[in-house]
Protein backbone atom coordinates (compact mmCIF):
# COMPACT_ATOMS: atom_id res chain seq x y z
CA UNK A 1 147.31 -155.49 48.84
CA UNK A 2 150.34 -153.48 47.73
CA UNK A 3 153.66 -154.54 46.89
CA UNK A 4 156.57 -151.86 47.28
CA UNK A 5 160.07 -152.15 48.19
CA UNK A 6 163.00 -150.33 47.53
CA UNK A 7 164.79 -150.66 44.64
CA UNK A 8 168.37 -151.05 46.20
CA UNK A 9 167.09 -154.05 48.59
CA UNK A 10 165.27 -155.78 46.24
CA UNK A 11 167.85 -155.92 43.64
CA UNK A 12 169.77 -156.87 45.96
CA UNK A 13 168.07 -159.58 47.22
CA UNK A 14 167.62 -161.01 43.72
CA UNK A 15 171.13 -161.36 42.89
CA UNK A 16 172.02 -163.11 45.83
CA UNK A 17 168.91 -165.51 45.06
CA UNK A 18 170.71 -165.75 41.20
CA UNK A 19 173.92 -166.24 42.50
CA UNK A 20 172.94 -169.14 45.30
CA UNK A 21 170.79 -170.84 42.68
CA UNK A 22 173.55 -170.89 40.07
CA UNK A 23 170.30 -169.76 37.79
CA UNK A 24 171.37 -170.02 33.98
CA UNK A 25 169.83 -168.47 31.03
CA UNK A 26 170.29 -171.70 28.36
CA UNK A 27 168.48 -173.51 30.50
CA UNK A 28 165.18 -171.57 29.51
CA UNK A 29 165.60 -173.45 25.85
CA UNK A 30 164.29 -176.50 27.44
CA UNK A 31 161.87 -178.39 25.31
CA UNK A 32 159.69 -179.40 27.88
CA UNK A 33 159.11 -176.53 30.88
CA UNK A 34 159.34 -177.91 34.38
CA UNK A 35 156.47 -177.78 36.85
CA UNK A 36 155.63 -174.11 37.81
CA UNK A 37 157.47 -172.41 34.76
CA UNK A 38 156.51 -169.47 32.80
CA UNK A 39 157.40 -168.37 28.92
CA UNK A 40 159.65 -165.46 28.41
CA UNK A 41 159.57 -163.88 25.33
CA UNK A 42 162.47 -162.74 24.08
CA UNK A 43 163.24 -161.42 20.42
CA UNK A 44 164.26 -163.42 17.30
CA UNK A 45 167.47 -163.67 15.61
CA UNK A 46 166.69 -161.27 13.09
CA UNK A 47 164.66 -159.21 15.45
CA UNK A 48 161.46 -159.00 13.96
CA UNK A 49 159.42 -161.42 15.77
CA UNK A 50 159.42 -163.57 19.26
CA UNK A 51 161.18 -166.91 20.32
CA UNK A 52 159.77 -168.33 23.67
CA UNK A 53 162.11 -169.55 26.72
CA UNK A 54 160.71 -171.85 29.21
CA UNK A 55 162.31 -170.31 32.74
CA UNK A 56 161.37 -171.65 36.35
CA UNK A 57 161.03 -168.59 38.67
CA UNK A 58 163.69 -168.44 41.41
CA UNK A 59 160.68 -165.95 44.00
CA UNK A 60 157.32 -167.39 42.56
CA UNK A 61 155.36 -166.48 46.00
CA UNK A 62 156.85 -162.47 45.73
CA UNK A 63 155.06 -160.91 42.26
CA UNK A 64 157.52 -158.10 42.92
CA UNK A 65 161.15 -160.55 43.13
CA UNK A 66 159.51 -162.47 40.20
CA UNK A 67 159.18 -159.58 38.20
CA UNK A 68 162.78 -158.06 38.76
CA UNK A 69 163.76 -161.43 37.51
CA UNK A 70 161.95 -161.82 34.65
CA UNK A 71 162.97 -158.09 33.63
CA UNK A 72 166.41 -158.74 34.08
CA UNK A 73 166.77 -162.20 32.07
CA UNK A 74 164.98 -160.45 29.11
CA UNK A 75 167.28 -157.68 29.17
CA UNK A 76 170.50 -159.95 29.75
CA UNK A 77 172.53 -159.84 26.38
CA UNK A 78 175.84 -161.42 27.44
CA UNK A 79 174.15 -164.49 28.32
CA UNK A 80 171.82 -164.88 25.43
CA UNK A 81 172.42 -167.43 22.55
CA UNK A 82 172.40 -164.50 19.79
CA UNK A 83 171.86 -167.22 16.99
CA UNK A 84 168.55 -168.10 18.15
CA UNK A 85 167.24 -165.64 20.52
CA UNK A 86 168.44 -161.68 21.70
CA UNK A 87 167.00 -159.51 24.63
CA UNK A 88 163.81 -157.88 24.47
CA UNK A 89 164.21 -155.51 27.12
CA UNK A 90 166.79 -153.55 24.62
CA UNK A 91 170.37 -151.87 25.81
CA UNK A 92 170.02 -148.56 27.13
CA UNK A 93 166.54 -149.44 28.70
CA UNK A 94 166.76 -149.30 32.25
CA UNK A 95 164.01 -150.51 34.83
CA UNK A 96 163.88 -148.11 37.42
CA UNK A 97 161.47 -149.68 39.82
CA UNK A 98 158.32 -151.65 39.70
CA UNK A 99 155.16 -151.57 42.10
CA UNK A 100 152.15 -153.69 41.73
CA UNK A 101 148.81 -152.62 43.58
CA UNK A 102 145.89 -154.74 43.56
CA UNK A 103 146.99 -156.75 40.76
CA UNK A 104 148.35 -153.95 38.83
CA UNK A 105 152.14 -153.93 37.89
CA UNK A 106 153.61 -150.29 37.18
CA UNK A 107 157.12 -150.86 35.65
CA UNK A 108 159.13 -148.08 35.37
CA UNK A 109 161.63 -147.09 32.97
CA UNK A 110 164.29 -144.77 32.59
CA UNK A 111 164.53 -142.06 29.84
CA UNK A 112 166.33 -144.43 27.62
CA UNK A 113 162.89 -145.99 26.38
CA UNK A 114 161.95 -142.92 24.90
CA UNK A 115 164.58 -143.59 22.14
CA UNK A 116 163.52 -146.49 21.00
CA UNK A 117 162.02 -146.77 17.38
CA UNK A 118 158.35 -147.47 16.56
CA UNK A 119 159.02 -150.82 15.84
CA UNK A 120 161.66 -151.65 18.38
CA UNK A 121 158.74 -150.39 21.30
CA UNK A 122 155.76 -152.41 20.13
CA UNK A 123 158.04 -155.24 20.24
CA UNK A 124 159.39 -154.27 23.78
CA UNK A 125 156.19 -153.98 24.94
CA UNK A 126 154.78 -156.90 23.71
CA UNK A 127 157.75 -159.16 25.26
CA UNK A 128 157.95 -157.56 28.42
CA UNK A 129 153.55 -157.52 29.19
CA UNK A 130 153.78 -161.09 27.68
CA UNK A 131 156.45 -162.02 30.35
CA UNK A 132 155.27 -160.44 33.12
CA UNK A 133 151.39 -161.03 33.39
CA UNK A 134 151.81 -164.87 33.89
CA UNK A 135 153.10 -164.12 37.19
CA UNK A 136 150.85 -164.96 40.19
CA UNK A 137 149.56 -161.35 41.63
CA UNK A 138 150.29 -159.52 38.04
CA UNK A 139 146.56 -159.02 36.54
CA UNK A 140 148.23 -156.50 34.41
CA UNK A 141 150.65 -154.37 33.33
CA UNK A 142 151.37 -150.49 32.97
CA UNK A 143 154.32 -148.36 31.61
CA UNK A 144 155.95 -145.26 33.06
CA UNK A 145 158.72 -143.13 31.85
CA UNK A 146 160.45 -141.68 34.55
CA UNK A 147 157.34 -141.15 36.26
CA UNK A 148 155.12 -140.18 33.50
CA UNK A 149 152.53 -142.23 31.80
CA UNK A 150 153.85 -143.83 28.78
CA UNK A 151 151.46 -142.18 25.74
CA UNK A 152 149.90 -143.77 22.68
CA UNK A 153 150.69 -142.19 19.26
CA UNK A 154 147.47 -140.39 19.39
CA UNK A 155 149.25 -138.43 22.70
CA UNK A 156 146.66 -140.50 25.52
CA UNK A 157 148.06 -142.30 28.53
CA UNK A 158 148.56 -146.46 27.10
CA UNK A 159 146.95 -147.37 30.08
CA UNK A 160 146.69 -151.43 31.52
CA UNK A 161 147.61 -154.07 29.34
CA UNK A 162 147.50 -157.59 29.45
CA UNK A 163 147.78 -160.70 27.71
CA UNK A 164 144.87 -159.75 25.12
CA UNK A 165 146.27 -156.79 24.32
CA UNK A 166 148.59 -158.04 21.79
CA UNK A 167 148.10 -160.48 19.00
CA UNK A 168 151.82 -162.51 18.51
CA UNK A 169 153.33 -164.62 16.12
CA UNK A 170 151.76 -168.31 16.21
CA UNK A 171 149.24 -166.81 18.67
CA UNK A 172 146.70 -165.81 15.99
CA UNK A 173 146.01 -166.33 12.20
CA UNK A 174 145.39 -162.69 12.24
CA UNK A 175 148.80 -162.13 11.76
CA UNK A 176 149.61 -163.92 8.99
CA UNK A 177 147.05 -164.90 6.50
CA UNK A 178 147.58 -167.58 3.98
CA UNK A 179 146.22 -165.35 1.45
CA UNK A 180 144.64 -162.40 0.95
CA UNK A 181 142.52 -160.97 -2.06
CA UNK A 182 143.94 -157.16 -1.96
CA UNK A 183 143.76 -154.44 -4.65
CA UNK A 184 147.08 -152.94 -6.18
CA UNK A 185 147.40 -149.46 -7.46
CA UNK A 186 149.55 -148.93 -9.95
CA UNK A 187 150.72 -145.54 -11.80
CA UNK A 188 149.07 -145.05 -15.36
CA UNK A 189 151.25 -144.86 -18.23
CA UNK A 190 151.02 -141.26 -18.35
CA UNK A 191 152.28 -141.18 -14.83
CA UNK A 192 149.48 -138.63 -13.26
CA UNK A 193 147.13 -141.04 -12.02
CA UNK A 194 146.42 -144.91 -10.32
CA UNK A 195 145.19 -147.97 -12.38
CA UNK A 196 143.24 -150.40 -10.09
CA UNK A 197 144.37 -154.08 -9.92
CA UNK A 198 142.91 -156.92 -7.87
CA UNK A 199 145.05 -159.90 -7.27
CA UNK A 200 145.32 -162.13 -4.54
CA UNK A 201 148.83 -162.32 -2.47
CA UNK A 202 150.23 -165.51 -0.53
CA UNK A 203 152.26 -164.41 2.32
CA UNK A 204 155.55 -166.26 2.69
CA UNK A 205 158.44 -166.38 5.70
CA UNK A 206 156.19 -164.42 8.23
CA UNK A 207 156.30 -161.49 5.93
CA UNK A 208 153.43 -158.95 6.90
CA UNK A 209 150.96 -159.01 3.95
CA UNK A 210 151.37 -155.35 3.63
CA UNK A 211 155.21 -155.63 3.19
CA UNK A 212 154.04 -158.42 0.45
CA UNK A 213 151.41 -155.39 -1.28
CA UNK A 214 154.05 -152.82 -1.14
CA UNK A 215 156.84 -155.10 -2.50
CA UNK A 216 154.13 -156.36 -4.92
CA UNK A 217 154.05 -152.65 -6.59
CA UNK A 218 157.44 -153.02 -7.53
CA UNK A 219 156.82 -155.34 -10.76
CA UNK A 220 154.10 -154.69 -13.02
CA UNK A 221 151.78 -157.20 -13.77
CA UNK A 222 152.04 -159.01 -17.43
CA UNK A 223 148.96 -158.03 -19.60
CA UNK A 224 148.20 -154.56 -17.78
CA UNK A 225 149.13 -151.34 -18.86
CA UNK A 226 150.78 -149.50 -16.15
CA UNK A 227 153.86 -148.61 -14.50
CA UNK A 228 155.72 -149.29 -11.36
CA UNK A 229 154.99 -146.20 -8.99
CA UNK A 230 157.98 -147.11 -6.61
CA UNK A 231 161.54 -146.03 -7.31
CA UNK A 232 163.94 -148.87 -8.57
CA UNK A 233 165.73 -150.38 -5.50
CA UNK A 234 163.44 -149.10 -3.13
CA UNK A 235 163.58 -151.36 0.20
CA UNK A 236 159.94 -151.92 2.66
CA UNK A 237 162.43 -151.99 5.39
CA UNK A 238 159.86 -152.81 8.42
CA UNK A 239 155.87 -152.57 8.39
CA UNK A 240 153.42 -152.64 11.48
CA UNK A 241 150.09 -152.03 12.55
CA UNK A 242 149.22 -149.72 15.70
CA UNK A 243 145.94 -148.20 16.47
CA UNK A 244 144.04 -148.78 13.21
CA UNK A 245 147.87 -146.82 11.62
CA UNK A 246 149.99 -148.69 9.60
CA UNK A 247 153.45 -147.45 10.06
CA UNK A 248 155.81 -148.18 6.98
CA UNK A 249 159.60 -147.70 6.97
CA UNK A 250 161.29 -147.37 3.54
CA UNK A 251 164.90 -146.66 2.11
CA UNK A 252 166.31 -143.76 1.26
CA UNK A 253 165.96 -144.77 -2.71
CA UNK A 254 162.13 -143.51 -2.17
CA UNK A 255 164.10 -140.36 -2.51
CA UNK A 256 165.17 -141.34 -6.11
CA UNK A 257 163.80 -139.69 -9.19
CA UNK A 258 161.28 -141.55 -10.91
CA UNK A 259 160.71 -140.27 -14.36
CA UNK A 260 157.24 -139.76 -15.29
CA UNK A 261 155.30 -140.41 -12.58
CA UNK A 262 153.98 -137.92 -10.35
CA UNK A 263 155.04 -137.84 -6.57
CA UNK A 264 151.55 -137.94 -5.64
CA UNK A 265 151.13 -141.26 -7.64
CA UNK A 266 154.08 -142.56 -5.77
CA UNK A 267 152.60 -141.78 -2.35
CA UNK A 268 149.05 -142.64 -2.79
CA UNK A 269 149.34 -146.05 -4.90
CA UNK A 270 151.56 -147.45 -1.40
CA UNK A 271 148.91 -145.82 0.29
CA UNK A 272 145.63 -146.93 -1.16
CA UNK A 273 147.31 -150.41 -1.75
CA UNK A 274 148.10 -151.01 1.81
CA UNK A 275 144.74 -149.84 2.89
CA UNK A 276 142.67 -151.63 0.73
CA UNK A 277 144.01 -154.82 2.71
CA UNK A 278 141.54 -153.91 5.87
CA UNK A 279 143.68 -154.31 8.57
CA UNK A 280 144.10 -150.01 8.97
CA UNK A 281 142.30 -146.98 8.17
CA UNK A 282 145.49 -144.66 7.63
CA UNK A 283 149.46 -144.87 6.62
CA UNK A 284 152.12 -142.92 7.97
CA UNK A 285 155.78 -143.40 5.99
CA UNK A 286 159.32 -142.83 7.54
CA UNK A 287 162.94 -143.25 5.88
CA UNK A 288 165.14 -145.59 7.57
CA UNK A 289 163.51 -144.76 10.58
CA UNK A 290 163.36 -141.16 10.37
CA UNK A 291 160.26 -138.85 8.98
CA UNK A 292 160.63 -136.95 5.96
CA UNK A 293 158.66 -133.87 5.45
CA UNK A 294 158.56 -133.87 1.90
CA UNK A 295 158.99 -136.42 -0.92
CA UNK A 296 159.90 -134.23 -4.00
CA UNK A 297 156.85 -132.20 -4.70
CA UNK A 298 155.06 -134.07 -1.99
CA UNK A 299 154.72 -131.52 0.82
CA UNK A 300 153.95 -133.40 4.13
CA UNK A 301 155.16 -137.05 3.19
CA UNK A 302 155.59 -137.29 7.34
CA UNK A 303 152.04 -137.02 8.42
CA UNK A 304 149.14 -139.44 8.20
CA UNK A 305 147.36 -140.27 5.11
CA UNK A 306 144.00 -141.86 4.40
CA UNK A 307 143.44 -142.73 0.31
CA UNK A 308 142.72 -140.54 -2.32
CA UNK A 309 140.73 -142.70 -4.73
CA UNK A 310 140.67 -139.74 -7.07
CA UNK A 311 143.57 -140.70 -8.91
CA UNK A 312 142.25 -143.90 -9.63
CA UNK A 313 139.53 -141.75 -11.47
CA UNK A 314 136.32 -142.52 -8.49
CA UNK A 315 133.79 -140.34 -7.77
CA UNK A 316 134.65 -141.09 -3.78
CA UNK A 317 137.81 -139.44 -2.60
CA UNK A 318 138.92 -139.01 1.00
CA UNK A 319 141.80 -137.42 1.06
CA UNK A 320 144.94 -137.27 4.23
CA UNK A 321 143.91 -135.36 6.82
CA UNK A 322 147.18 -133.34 6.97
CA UNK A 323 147.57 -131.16 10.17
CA UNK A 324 150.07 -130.40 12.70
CA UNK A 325 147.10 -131.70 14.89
CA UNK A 326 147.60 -135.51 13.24
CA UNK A 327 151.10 -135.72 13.49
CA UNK A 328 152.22 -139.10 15.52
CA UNK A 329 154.69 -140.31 17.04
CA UNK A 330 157.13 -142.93 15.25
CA UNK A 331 156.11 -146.09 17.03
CA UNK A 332 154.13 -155.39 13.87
CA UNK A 333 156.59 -156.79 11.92
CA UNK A 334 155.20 -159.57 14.33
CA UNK A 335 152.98 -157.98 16.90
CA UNK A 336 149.33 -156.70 16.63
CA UNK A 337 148.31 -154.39 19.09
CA UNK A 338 144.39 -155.41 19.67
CA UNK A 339 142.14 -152.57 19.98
CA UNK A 340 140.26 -154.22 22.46
């Protein structure tokens, strides 16, 4: 069966429905949900994870009415509680219309999702599919630009998703790990090579255990001889995992001088430390938010990188497969995206 009005009547009809029901957003905060209500996910005070909203749909017997509801409370700012909880669906982001055929929900967007930052989509995504697919009739859930086919960083069509496609906060250890047993590379005293170091790391706050590796190279441990291969000051502003990538953002004091040490050493002891934790096969660095072609010496700091164990003086050494070709786009903090 297929669901499709037009966008003018049912928006229409949905604010009428808001205004007779004298719906209210606080209300969602409700400890206990009532009978028939679903979660919304909306984003975190500090925007780098999820806080659930019970909210009773106003149209639960019309998948398409629930679903222009549910997209417009998660992108309603002015009635948020901005302490605890802030939109998901972000400003700028418009829904241009949404059609669901035999179970499957197409929700599209205007151009203004196309601007949003790697981390800022995954978590849009997330919040949005998360919302949506616990609506009766909505099996699952596909993006559109403007008509197009929202793409994957490896330039393929992101095609249905549903509620195992993402991995959230408090929805799976996989997330957050206690503790982890991870190996560290450090820079060698002379600074032109890596110096291996296995330690284990306790994750703390929610922090992403490869934020925790990559802050972890800042201090050198007591009894080794070695040096810090990051810059002083240097900030792991976000990092997340998509498609087997993990996709770190640092400050612009990467950019610093660091006297002695190689630019390669830099670059490949974040990027051999992060991937010896498992959880992806390749790293791909941007400056607040932006890529950087080169770091220094380093020519191609923007594309993807697999570890050179080389510097750490192996045999073994698979080095970053560094091509036009490979180049991603920018796109964990708190969501996973399974695989599945």
């Amino acid at each position: 069966m297929k669901y499709h009005y037009s966008v003018i009547i049912i928006i229409a009809c949905f604010l009428m429905s808001v205004l007779m029901t004298g719906c209210d957003i606080s209300r969602k905060k409700e400890e206990e949900p009532e009978q028939g209500s679903i979660v919304l996910y909306y984003l975190n005070a500090e925007e780098d994870g999820f806080e659930k909203a019970y909210y009773k749909l106003d149209n639960p017997d019309d998948p398409v009415l629930a679903s222009y509801e549910v997209t417009y409370h998660l992108s309603d700012a002015e009635s948020s509680s901005k302490d605890q909880y802030k939109s998901s669906i972000y400003d700028g982001v418009i829904v241009n219309s949404i059609v669901i055929n035999e179970g499957v929900e197409t929700i599209d967007f205007g151009a203004g999702y196309r601007q949003l930052s790697p981390v800022k989509e995954i978590l849009c995504r997330a919040a949005v599919v998360n919302s949506l697919i616990q609506i009766e009739g909505v099996d699952s859930v596909r993006f559109t630009i403007n008509g197009d086919s929202l793409l994957g960083t490896d330039g393929s069509a992101i095609g249905d998703m549903n509620e195992k496609t993402f991995l959230l906060e408090g929805d799976s250890d996989q997330l957050y790990d206690d503790s982890r047993t991870v190996t560290l590379y450090y820079s060698n005293e002379k600074g032109d090579g890596l110096i291996e170091y296995e330690t284990t790391l306790d994750t703390q706050d929610n922090i992403p255990l490869e934020t925790r590796v990559l802050e972890a190279l800042k201090e050198v441990p007591e009894g080794v001889e070695c040096l810090s291969p990051l810059p002083e000051g240097v900030k792991i502003n976000q990092t997340q995992i998509h498609n087997n990538v993990c996709y770190v953002d640092l400050s612009q004091e990467i950019e610093n001088i660091l006297p002695g040490v190689e630019d390669k050493v830099t670059v490949y002891a974040m990027v051999n430390s992060v991937i010896s934790i498992g959880s992806a096969s390749s790293v791909q660095f941007t400056v607040n938010g932006k890529k950087m072609k080169n770091l220094h010496d380093f020519d191609s700091f923007h594309l993807l990188m697999t570890c050179d164990y080389s510097l750490s003086g192996k045999k073994e050494t698979k080095t970053s497969e560094q091509s036009d070709e490979n180049e991603q786009e920018e796109t964990n903090i708190s969501v996973i995206e399974n695989e599945e």
